[in-house]
PDB file of N, CA and C in Angstrom:
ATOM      1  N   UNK A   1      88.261 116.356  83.487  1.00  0.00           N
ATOM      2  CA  UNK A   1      88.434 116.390  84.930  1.00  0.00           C
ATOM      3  C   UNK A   1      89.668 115.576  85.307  1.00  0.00           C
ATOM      4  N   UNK A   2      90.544 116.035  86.104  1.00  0.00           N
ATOM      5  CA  UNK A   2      91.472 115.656  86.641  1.00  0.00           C
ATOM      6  C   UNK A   2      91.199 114.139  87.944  1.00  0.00           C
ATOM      7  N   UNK A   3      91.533 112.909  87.717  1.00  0.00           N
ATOM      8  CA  UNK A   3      90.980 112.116  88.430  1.00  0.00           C
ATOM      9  C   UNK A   3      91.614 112.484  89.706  1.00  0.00           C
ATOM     10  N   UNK A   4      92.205 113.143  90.160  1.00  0.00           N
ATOM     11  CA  UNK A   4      93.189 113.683  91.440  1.00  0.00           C
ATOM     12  C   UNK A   4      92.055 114.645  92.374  1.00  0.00           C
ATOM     13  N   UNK A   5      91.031 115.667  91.426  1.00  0.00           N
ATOM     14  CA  UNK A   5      90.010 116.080  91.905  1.00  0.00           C
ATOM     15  C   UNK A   5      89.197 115.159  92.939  1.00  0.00           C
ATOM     16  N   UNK A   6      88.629 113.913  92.480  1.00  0.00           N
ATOM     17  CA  UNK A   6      87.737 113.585  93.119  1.00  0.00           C
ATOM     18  C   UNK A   6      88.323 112.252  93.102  1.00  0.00           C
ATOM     19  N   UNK A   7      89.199 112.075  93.819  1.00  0.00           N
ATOM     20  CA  UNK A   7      90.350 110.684  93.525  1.00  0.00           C
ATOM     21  C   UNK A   7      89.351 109.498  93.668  1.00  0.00           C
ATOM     22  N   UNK A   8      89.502 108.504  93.186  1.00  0.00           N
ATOM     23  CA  UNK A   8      88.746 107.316  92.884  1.00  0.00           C
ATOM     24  C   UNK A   8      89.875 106.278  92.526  1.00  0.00           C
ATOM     25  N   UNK A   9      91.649 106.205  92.887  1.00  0.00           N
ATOM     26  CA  UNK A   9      91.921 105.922  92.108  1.00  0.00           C
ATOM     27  C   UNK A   9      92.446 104.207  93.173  1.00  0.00           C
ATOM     28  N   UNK A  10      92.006 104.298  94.253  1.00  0.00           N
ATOM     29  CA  UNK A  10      91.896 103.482  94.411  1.00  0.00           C
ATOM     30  C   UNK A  10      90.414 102.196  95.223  1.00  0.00           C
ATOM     31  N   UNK A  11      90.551 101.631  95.937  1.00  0.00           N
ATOM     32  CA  UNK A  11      88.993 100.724  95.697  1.00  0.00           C
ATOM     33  C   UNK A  11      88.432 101.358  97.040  1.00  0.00           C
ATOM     34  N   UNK A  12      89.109 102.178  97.707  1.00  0.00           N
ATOM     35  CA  UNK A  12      88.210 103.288  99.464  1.00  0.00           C
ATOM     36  C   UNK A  12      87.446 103.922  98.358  1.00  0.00           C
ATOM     37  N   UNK A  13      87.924 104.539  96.856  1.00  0.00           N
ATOM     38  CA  UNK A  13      87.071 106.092  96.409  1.00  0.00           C
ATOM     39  C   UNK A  13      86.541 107.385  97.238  1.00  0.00           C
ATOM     40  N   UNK A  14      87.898 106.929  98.248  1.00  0.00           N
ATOM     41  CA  UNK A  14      87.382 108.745  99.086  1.00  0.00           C
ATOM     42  C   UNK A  14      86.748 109.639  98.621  1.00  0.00           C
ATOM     43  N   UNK A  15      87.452 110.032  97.146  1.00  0.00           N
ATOM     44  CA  UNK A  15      86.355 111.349  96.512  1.00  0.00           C
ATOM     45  C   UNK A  15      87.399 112.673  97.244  1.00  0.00           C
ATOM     46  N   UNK A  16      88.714 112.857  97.826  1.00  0.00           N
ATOM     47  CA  UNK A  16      88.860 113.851  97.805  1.00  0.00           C
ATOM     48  C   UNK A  16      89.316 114.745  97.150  1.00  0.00           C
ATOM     49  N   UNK A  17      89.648 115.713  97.326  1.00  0.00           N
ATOM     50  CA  UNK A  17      90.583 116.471  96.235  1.00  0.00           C
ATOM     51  C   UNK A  17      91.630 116.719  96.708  1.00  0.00           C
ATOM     52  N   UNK A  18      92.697 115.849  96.401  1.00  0.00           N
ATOM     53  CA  UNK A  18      94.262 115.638  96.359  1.00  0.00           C
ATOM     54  C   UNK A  18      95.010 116.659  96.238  1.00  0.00           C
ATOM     55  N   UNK A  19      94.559 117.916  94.832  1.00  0.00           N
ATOM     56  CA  UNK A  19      94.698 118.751  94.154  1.00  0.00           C
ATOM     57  C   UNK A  19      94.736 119.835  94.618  1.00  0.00           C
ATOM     58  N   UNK A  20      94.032 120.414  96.037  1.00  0.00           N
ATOM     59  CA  UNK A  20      93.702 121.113  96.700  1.00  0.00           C
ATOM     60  C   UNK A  20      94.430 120.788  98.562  1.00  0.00           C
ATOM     61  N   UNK A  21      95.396 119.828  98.061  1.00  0.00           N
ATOM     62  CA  UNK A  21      96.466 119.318  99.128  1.00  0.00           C
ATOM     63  C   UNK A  21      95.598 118.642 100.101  1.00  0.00           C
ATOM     64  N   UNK A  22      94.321 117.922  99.993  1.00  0.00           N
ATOM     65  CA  UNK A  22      93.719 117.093 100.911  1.00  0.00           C
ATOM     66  C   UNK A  22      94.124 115.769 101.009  1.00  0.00           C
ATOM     67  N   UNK A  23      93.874 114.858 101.814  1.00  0.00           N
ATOM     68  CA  UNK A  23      94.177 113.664 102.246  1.00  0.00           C
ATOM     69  C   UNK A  23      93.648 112.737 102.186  1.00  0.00           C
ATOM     70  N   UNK A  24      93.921 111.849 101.668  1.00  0.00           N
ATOM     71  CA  UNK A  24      92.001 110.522 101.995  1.00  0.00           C
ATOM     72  C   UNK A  24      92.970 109.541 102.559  1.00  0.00           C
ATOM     73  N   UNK A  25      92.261 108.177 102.532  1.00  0.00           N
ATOM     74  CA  UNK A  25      92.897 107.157 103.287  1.00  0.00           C
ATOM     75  C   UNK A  25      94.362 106.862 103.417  1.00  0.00           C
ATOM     76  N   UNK A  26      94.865 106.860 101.850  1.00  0.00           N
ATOM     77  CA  UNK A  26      96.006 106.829 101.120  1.00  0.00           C
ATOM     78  C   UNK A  26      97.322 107.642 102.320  1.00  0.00           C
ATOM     79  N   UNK A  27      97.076 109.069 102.584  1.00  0.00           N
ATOM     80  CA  UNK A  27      97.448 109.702 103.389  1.00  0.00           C
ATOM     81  C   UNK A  27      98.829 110.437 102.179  1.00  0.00           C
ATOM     82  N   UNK A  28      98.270 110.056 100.989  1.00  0.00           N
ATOM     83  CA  UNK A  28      98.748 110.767  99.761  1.00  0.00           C
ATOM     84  C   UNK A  28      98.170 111.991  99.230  1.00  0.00           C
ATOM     85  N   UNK A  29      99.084 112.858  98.706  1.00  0.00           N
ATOM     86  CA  UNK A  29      98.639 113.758  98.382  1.00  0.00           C
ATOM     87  C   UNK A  29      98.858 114.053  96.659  1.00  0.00           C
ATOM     88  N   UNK A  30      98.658 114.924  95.746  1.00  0.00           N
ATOM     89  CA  UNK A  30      99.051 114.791  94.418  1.00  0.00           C
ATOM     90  C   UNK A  30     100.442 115.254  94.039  1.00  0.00           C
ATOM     91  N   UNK A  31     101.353 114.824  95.284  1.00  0.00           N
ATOM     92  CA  UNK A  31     103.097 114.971  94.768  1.00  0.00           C
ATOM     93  C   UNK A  31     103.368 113.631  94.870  1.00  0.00           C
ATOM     94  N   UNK A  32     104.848 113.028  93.516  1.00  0.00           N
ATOM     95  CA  UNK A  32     105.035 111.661  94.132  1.00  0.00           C
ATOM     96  C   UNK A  32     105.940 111.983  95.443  1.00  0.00           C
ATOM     97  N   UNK A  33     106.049 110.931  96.538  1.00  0.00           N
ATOM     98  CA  UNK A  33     106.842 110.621  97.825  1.00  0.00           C
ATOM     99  C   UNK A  33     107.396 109.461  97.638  1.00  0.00           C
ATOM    100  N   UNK A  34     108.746 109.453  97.440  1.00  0.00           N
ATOM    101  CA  UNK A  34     109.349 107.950  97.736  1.00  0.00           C
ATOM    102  C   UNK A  34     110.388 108.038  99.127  1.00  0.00           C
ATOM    103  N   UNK A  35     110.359 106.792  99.648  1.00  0.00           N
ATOM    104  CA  UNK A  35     111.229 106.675 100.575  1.00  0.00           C
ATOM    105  C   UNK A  35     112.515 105.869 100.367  1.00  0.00           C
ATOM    106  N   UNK A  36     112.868 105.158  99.201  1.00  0.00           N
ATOM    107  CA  UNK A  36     114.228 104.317  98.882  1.00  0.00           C
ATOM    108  C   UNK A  36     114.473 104.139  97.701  1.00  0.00           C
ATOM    109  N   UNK A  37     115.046 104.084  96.930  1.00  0.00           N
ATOM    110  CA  UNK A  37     115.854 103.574  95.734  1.00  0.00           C
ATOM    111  C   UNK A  37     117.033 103.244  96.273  1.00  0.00           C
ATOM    112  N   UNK A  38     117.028 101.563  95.338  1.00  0.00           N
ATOM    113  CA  UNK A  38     118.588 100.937  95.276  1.00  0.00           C
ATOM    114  C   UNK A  38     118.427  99.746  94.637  1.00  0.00           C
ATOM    115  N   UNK A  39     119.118  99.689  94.367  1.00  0.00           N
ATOM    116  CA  UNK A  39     119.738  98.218  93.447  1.00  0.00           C
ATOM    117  C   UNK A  39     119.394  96.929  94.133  1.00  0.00           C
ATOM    118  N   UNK A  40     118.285  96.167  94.139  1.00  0.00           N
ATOM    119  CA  UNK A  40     117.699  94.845  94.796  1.00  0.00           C
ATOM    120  C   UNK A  40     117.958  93.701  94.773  1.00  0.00           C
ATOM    121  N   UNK A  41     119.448  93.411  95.520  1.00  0.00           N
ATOM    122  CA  UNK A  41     119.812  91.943  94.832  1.00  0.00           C
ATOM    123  C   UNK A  41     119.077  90.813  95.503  1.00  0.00           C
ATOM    124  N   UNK A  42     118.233  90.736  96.000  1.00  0.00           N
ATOM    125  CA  UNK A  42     117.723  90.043  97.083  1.00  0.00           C
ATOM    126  C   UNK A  42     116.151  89.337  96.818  1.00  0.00           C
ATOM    127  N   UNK A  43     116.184  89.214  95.079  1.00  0.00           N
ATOM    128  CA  UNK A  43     114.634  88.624  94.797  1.00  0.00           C
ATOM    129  C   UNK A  43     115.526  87.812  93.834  1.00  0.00           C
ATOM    130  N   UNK A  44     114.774  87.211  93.662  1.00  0.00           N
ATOM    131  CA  UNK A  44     114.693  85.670  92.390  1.00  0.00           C
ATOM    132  C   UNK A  44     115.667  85.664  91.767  1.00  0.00           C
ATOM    133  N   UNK A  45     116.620  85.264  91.073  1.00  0.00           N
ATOM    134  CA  UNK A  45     117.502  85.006  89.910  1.00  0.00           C
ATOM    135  C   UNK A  45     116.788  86.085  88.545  1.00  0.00           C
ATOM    136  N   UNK A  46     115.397  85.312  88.501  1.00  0.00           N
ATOM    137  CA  UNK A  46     114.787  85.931  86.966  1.00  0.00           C
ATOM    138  C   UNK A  46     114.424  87.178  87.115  1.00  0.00           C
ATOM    139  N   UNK A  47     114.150  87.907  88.571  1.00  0.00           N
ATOM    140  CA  UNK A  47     113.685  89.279  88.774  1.00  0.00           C
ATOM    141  C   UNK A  47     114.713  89.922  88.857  1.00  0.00           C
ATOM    142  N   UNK A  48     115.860  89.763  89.897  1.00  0.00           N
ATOM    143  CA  UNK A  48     117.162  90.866  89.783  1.00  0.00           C
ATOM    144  C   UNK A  48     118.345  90.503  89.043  1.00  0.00           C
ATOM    145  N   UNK A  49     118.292  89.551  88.266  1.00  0.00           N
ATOM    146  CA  UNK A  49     119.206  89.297  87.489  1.00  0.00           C
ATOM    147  C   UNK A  49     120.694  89.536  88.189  1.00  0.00           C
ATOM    148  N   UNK A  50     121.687  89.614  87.397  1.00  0.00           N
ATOM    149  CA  UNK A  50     122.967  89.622  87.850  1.00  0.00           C
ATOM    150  C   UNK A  50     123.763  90.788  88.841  1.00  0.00           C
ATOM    151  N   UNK A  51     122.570  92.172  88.309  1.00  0.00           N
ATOM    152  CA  UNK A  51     123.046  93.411  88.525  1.00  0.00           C
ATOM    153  C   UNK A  51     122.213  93.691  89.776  1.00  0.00           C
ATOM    154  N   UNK A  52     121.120  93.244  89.894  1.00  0.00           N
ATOM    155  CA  UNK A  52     119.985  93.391  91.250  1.00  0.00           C
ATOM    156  C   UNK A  52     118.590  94.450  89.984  1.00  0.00           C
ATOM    157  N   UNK A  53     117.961  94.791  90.965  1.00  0.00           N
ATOM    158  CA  UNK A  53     116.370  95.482  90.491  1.00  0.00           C
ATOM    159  C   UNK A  53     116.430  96.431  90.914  1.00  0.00           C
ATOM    160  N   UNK A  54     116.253  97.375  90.458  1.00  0.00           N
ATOM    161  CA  UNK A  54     116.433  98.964  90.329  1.00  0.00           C
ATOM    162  C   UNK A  54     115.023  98.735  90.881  1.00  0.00           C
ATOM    163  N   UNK A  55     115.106  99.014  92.437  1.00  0.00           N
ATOM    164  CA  UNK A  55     113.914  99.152  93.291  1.00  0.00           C
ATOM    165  C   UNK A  55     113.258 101.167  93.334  1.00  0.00           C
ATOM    166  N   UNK A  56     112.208 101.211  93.269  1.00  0.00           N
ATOM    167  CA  UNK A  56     111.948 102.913  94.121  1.00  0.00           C
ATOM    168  C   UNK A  56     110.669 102.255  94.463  1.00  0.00           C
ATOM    169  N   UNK A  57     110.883 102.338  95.936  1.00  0.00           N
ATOM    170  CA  UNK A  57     109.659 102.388  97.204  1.00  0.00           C
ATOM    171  C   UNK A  57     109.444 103.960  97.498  1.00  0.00           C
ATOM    172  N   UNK A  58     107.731 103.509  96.934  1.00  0.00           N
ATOM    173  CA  UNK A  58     106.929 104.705  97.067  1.00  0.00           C
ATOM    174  C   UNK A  58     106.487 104.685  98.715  1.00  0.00           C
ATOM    175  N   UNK A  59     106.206 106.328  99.500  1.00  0.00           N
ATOM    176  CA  UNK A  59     105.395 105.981 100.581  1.00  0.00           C
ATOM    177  C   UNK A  59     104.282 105.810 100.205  1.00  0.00           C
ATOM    178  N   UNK A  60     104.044 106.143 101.457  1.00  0.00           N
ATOM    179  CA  UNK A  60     101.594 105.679 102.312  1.00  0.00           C
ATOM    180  C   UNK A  60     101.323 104.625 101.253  1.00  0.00           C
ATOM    181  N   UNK A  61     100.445 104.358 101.906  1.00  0.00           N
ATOM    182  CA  UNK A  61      99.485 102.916 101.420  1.00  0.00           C
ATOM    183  C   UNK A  61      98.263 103.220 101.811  1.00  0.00           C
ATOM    184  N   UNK A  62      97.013 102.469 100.819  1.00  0.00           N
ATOM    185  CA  UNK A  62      95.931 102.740 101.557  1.00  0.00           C
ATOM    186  C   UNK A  62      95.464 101.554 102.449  1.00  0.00           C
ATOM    187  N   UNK A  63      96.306 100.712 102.506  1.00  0.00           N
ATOM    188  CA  UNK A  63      95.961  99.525 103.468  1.00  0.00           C
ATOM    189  C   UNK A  63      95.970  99.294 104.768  1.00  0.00           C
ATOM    190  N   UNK A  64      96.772  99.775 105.308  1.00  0.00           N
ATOM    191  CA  UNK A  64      97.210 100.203 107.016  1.00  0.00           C
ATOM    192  C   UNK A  64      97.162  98.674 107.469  1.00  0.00           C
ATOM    193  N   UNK A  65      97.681  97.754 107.250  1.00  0.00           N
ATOM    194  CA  UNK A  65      97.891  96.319 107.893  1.00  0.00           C
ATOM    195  C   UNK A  65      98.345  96.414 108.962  1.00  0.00           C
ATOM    196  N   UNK A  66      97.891  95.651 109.790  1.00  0.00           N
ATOM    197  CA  UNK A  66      98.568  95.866 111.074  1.00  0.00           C
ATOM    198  C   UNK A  66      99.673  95.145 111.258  1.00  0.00           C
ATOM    199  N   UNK A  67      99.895  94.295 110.477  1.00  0.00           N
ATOM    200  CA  UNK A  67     101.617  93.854 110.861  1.00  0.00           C
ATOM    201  C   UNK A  67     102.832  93.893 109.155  1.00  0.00           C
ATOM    202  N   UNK A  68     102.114  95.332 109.183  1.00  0.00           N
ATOM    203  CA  UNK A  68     103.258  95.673 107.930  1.00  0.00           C
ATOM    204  C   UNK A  68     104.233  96.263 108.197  1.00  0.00           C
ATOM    205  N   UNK A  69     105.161  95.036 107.509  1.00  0.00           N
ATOM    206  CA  UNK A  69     106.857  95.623 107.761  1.00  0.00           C
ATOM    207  C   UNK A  69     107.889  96.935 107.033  1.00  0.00           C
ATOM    208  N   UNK A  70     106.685  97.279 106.355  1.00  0.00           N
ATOM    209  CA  UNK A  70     107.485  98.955 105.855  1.00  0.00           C
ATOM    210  C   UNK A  70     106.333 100.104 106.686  1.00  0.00           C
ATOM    211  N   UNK A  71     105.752  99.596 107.912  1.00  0.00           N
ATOM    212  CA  UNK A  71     104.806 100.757 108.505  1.00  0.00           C
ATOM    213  C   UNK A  71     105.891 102.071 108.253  1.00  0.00           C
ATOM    214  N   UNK A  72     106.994 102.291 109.083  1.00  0.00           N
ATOM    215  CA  UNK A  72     107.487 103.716 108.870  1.00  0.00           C
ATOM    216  C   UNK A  72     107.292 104.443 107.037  1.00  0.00           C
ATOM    217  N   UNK A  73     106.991 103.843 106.477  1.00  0.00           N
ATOM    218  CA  UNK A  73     107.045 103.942 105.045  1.00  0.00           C
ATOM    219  C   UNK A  73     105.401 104.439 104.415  1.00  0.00           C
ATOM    220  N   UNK A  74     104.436 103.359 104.451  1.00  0.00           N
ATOM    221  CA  UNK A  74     103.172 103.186 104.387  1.00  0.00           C
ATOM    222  C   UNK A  74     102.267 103.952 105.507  1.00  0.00           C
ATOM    223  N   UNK A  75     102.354 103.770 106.732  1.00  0.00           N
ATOM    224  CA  UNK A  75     101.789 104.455 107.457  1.00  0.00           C
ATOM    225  C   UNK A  75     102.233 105.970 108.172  1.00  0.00           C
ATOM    226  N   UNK A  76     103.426 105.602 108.416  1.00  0.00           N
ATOM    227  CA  UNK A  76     104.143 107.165 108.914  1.00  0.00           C
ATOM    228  C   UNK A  76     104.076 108.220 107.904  1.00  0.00           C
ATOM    229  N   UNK A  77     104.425 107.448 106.598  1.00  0.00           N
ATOM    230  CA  UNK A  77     104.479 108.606 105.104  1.00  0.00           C
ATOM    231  C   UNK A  77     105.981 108.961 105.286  1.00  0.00           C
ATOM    232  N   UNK A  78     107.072 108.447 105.872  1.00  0.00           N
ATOM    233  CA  UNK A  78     108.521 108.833 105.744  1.00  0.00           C
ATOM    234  C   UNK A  78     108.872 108.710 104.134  1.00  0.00           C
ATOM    235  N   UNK A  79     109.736 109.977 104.154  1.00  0.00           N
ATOM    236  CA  UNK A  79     110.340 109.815 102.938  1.00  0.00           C
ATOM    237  C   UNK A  79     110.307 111.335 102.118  1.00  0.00           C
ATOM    238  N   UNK A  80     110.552 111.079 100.824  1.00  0.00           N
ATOM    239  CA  UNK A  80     110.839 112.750 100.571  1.00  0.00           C
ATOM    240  C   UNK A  80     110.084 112.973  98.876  1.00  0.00           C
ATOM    241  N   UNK A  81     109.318 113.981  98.760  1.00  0.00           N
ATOM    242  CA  UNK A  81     108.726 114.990  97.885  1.00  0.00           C
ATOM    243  C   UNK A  81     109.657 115.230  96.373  1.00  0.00           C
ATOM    244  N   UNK A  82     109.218 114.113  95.046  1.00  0.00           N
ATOM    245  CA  UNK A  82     110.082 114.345  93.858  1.00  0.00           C
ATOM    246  C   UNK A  82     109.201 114.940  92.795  1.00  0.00           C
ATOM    247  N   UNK A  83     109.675 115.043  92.175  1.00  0.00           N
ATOM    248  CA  UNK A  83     109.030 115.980  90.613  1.00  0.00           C
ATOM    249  C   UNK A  83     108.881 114.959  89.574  1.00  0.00           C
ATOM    250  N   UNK A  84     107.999 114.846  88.526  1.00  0.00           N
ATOM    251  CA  UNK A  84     108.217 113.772  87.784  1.00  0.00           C
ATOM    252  C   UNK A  84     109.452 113.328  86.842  1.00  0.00           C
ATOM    253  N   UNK A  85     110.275 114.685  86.900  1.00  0.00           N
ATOM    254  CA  UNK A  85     111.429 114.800  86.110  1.00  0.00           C
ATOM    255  C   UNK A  85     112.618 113.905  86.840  1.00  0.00           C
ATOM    256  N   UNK A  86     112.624 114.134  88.437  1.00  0.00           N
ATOM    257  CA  UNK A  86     113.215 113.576  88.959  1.00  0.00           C
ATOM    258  C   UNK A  86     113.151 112.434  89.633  1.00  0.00           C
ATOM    259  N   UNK A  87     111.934 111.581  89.120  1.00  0.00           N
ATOM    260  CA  UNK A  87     111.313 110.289  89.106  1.00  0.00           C
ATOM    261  C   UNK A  87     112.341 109.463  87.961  1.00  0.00           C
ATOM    262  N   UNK A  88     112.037 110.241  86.401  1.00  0.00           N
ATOM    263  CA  UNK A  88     112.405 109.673  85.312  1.00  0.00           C
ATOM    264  C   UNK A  88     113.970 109.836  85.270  1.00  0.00           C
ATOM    265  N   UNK A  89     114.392 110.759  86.398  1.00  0.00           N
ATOM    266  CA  UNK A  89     116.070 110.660  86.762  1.00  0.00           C
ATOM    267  C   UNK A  89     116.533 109.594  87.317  1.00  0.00           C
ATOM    268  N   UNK A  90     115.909 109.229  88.278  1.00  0.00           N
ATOM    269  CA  UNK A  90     116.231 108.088  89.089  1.00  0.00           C
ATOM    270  C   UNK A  90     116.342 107.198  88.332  1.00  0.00           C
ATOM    271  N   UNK A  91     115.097 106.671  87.347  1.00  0.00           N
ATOM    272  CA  UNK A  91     114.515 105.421  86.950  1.00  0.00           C
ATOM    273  C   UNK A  91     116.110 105.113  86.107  1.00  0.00           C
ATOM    274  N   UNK A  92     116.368 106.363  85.333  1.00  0.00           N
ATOM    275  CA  UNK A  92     117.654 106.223  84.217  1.00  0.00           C
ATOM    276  C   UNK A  92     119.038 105.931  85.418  1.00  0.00           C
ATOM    277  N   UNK A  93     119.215 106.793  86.402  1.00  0.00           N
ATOM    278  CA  UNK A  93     120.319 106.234  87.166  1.00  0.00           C
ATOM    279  C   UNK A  93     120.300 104.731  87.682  1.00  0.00           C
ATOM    280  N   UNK A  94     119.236 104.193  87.791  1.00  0.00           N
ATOM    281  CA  UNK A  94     119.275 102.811  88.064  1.00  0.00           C
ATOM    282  C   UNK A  94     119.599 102.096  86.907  1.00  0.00           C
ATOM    283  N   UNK A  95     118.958 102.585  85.598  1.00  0.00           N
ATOM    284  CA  UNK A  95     119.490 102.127  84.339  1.00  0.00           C
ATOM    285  C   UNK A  95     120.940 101.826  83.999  1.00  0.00           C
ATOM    286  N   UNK A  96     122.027 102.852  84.378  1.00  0.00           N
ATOM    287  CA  UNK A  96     122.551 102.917  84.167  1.00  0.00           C
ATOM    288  C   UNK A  96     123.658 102.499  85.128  1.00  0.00           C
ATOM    289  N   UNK A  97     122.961 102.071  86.354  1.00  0.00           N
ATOM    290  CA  UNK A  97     123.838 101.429  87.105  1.00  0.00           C
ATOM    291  C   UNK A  97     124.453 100.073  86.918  1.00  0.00           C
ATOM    292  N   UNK A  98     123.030  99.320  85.630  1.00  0.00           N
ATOM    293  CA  UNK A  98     122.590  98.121  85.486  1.00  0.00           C
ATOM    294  C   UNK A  98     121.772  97.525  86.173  1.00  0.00           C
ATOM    295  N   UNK A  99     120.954  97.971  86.590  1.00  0.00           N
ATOM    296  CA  UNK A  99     119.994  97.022  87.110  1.00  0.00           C
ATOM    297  C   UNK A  99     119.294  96.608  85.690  1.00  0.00           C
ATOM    298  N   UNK A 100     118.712  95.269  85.958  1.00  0.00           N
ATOM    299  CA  UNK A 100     118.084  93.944  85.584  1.00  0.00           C
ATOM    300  C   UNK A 100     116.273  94.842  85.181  1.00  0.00           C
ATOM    301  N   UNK A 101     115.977  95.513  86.117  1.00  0.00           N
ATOM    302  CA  UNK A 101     114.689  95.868  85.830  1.00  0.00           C
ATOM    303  C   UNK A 101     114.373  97.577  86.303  1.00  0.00           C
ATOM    304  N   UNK A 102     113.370  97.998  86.475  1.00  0.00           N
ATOM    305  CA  UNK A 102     112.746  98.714  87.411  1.00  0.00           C
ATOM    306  C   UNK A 102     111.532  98.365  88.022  1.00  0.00           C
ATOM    307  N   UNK A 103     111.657  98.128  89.378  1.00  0.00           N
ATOM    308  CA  UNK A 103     110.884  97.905  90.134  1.00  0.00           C
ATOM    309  C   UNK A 103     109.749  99.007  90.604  1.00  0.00           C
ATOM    310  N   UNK A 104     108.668  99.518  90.667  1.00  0.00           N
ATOM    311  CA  UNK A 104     108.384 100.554  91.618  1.00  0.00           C
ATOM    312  C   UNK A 104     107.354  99.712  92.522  1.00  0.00           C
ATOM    313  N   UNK A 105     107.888  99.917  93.743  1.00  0.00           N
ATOM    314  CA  UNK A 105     107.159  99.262  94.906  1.00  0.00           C
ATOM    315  C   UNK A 105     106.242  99.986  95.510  1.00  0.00           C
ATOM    316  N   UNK A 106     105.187  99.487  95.853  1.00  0.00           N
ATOM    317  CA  UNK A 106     104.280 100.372  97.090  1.00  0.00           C
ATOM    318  C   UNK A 106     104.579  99.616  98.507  1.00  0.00           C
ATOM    319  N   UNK A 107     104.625 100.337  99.744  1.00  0.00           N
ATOM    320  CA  UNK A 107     104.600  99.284 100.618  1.00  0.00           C
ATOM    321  C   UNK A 107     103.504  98.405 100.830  1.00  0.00           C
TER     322      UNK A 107
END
């Protein structure tokens, strides 16, 4: 069974089926959505090192905080529809930009 069927994969366990383009809290569906990639010079010395952190901010969240500062991100769901191929594209263009790490953020 596909855990996307009866998603559980985070601690709500909606139980929906993702798979079948439904929605649960998350307000995710079973495509990835990111809203940013870029080079993060703006954390720690030991995290972005010299080159910065090859950041990719994923959208939705299942948290809905009320004073979260990526709401357009997490709650709106802004941002755009990738393939996993073009996940593992990105990850290498940041590679190769030099970034220090890869980051993948949730808001």
């Amino acid at each position: 069974m596909n855990i996307l069927e009866e998603c559980k994969i985070c601690p709500h366990e909606c139980k929906v089926n993702r798979l079948n383009g439904n929605i649960g809290r998350c307000r995710s569906t079973d495509k990835i959505k990111i809203a940013l990639v870029s080079l993060h010079q703006y954390e720690e010395p030991c995290i972005s090192g010299k080159n910065g952190s090859g950041t990719i901010f994923f959208s939705n969240c299942n948290l809905s905080c009320m004073y979260c500062q990526n709401y357009e991100i997490s709650q709106e769901g802004k941002g755009f529809e990738i393939s996993i191929e073009e996940l593992a594209k990105i990850m290498l263009e940041q590679q190769n930009k030099g970034a220090h790490n890869i980051n993948l953020v949730t808001p």
